[in-house]
N, C-alpha and C. Protein backbone atom coordinates (compact mmCIF):
# COMPACT_ATOMS: atom_id res chain seq x y z
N UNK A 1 0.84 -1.18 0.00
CA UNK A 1 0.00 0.00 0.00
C UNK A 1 0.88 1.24 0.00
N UNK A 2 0.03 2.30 -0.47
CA UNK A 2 1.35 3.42 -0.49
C UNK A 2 0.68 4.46 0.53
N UNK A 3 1.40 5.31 1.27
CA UNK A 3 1.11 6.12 2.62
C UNK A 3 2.26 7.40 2.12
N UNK A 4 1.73 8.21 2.39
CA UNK A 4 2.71 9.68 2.77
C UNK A 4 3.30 9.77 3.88
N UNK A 5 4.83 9.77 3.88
CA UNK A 5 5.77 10.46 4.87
C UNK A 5 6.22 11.58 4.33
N UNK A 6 6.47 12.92 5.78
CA UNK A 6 6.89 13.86 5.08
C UNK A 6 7.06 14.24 4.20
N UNK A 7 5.71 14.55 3.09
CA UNK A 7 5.72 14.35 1.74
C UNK A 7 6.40 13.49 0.81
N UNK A 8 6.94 12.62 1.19
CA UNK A 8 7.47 11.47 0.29
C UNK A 8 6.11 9.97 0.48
N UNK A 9 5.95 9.63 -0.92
CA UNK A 9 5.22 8.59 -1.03
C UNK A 9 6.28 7.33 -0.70
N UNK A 10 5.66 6.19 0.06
CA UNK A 10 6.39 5.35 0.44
C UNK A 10 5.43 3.80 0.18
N UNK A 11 6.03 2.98 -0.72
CA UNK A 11 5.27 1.51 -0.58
C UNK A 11 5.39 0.81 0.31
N UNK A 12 4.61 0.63 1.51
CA UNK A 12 4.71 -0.43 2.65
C UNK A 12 3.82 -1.61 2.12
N UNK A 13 3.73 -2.57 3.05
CA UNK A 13 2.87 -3.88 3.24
C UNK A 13 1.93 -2.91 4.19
N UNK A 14 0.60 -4.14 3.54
CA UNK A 14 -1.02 -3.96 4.42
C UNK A 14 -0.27 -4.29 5.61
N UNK A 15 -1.08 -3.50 6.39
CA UNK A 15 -1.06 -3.71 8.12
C UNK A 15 0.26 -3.18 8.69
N UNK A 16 0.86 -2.67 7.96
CA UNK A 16 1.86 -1.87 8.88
C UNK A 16 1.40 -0.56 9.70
N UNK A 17 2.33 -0.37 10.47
CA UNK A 17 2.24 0.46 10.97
C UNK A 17 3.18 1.76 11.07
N UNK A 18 2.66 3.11 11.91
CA UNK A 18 3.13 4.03 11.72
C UNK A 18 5.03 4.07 11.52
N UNK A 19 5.12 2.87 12.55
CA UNK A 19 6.83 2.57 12.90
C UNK A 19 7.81 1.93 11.56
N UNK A 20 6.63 1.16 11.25
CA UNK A 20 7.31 0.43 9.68
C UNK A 20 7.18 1.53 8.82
N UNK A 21 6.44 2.63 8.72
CA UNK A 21 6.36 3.73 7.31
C UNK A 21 7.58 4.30 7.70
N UNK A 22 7.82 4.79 8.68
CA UNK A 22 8.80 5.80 8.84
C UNK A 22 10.40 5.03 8.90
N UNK A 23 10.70 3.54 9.13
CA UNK A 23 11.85 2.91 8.76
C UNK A 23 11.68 2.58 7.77
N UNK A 24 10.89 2.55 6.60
CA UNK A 24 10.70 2.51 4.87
C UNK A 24 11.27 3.69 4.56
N UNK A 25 10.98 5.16 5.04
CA UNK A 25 11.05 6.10 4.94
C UNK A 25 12.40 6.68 5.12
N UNK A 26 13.25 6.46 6.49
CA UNK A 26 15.06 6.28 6.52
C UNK A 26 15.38 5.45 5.05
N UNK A 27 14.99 4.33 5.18
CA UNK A 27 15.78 2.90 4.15
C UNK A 27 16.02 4.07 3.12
N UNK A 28 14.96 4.17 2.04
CA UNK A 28 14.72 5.33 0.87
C UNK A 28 15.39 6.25 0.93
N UNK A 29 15.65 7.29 2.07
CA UNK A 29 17.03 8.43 2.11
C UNK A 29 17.98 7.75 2.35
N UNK A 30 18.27 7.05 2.95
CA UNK A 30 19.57 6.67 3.19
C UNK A 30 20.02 7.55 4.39
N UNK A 31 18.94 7.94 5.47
CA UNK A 31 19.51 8.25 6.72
C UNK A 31 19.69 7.22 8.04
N UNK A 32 20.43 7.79 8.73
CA UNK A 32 20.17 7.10 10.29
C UNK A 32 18.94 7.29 10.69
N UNK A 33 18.47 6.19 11.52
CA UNK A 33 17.36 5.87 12.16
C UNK A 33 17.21 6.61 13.33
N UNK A 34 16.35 7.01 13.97
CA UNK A 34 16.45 7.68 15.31
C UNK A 34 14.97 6.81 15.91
N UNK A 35 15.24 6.69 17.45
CA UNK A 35 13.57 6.47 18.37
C UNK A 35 12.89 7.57 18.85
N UNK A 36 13.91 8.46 18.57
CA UNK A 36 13.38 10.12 19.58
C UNK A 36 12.40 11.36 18.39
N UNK A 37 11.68 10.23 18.10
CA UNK A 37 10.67 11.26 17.08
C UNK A 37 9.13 11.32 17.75
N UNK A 38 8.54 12.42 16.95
CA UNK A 38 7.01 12.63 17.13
C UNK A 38 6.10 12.12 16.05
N UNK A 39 5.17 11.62 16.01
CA UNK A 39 4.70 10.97 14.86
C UNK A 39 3.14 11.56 15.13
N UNK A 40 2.42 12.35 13.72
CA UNK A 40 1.37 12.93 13.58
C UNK A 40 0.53 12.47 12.52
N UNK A 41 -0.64 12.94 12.75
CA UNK A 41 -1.33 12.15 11.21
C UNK A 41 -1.82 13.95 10.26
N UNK A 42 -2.52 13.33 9.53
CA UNK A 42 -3.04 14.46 8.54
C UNK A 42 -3.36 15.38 9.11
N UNK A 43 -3.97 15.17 10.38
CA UNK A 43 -5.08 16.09 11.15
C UNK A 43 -4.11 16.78 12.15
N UNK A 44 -3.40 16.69 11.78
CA UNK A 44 -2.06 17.10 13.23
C UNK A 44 -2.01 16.86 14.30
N UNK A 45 -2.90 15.41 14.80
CA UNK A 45 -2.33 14.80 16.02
C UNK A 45 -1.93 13.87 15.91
N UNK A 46 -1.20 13.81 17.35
CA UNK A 46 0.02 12.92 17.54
C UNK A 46 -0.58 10.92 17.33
N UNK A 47 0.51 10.61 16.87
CA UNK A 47 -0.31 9.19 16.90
C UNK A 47 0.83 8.30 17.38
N UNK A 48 0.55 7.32 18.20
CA UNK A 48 1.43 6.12 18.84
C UNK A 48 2.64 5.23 17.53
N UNK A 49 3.86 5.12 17.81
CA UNK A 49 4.31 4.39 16.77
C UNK A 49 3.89 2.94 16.19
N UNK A 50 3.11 2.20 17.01
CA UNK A 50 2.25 1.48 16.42
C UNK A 50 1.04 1.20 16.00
N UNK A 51 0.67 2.69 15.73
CA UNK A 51 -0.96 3.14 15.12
C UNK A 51 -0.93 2.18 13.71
N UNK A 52 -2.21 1.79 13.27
CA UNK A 52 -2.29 0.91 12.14
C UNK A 52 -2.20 2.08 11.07
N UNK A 53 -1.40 1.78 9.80
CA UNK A 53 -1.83 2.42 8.84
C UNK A 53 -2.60 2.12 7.50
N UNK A 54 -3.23 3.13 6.79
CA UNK A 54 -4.37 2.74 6.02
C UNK A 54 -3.86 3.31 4.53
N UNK A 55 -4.08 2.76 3.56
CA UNK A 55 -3.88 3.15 1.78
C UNK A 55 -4.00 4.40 2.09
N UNK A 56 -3.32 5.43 1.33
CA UNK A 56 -3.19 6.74 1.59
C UNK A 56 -3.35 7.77 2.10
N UNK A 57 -3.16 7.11 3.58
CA UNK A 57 -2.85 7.87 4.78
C UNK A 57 -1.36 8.87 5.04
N UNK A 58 -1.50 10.15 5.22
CA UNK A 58 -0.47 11.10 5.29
C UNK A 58 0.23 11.35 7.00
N UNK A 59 1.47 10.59 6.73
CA UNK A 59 2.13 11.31 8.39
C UNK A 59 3.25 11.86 8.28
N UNK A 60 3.62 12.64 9.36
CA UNK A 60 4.49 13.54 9.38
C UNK A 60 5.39 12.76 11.07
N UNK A 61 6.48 13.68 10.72
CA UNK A 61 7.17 12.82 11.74
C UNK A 61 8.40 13.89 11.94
N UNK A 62 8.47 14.23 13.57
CA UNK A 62 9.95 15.41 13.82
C UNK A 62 10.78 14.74 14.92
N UNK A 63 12.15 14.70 14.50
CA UNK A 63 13.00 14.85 15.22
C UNK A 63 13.09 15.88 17.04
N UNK A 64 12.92 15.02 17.47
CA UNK A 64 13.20 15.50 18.62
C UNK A 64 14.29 15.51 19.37
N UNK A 65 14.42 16.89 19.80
CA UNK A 65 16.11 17.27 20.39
C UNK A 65 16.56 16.59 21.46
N UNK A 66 17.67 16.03 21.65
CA UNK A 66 18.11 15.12 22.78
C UNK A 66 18.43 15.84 24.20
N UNK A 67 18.01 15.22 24.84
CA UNK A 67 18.03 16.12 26.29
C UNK A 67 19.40 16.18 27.31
């Protein structure tokens, strides 16, 4: 299924979740992975990293500063 990260379209598998879009989403840039993020949906609230995701569902996702 395909889902929006930070404006990048990303092909996951049915039944993933918010946590699998956004490590599809590193793989594809070619960045480091981080756990210290915020994860939001379309509507701009926050959603759990293992929220289910749905065929073209849009999330956003920020880096959060280390303490």
């Amino acid at each position: 299924m395909k889902v929006i990260v930070n404006n990048d379209e990303i092909q996951i598998f049915g039944g993933a979740t918010a946590k699998d879009a956004i490590r599809r989403y590193f793989i594809q840039k070619g960045e480091k992975r981080t756990n210290n993020i915020t994860i939001r949906d379309q509507w701009e609230h926050e959603i759990d990293s293992d929220a289910p995701l749905r065929e073209g569902m849009i999330i956003t996702f920020k880096i959060n500063e280390e303490e």
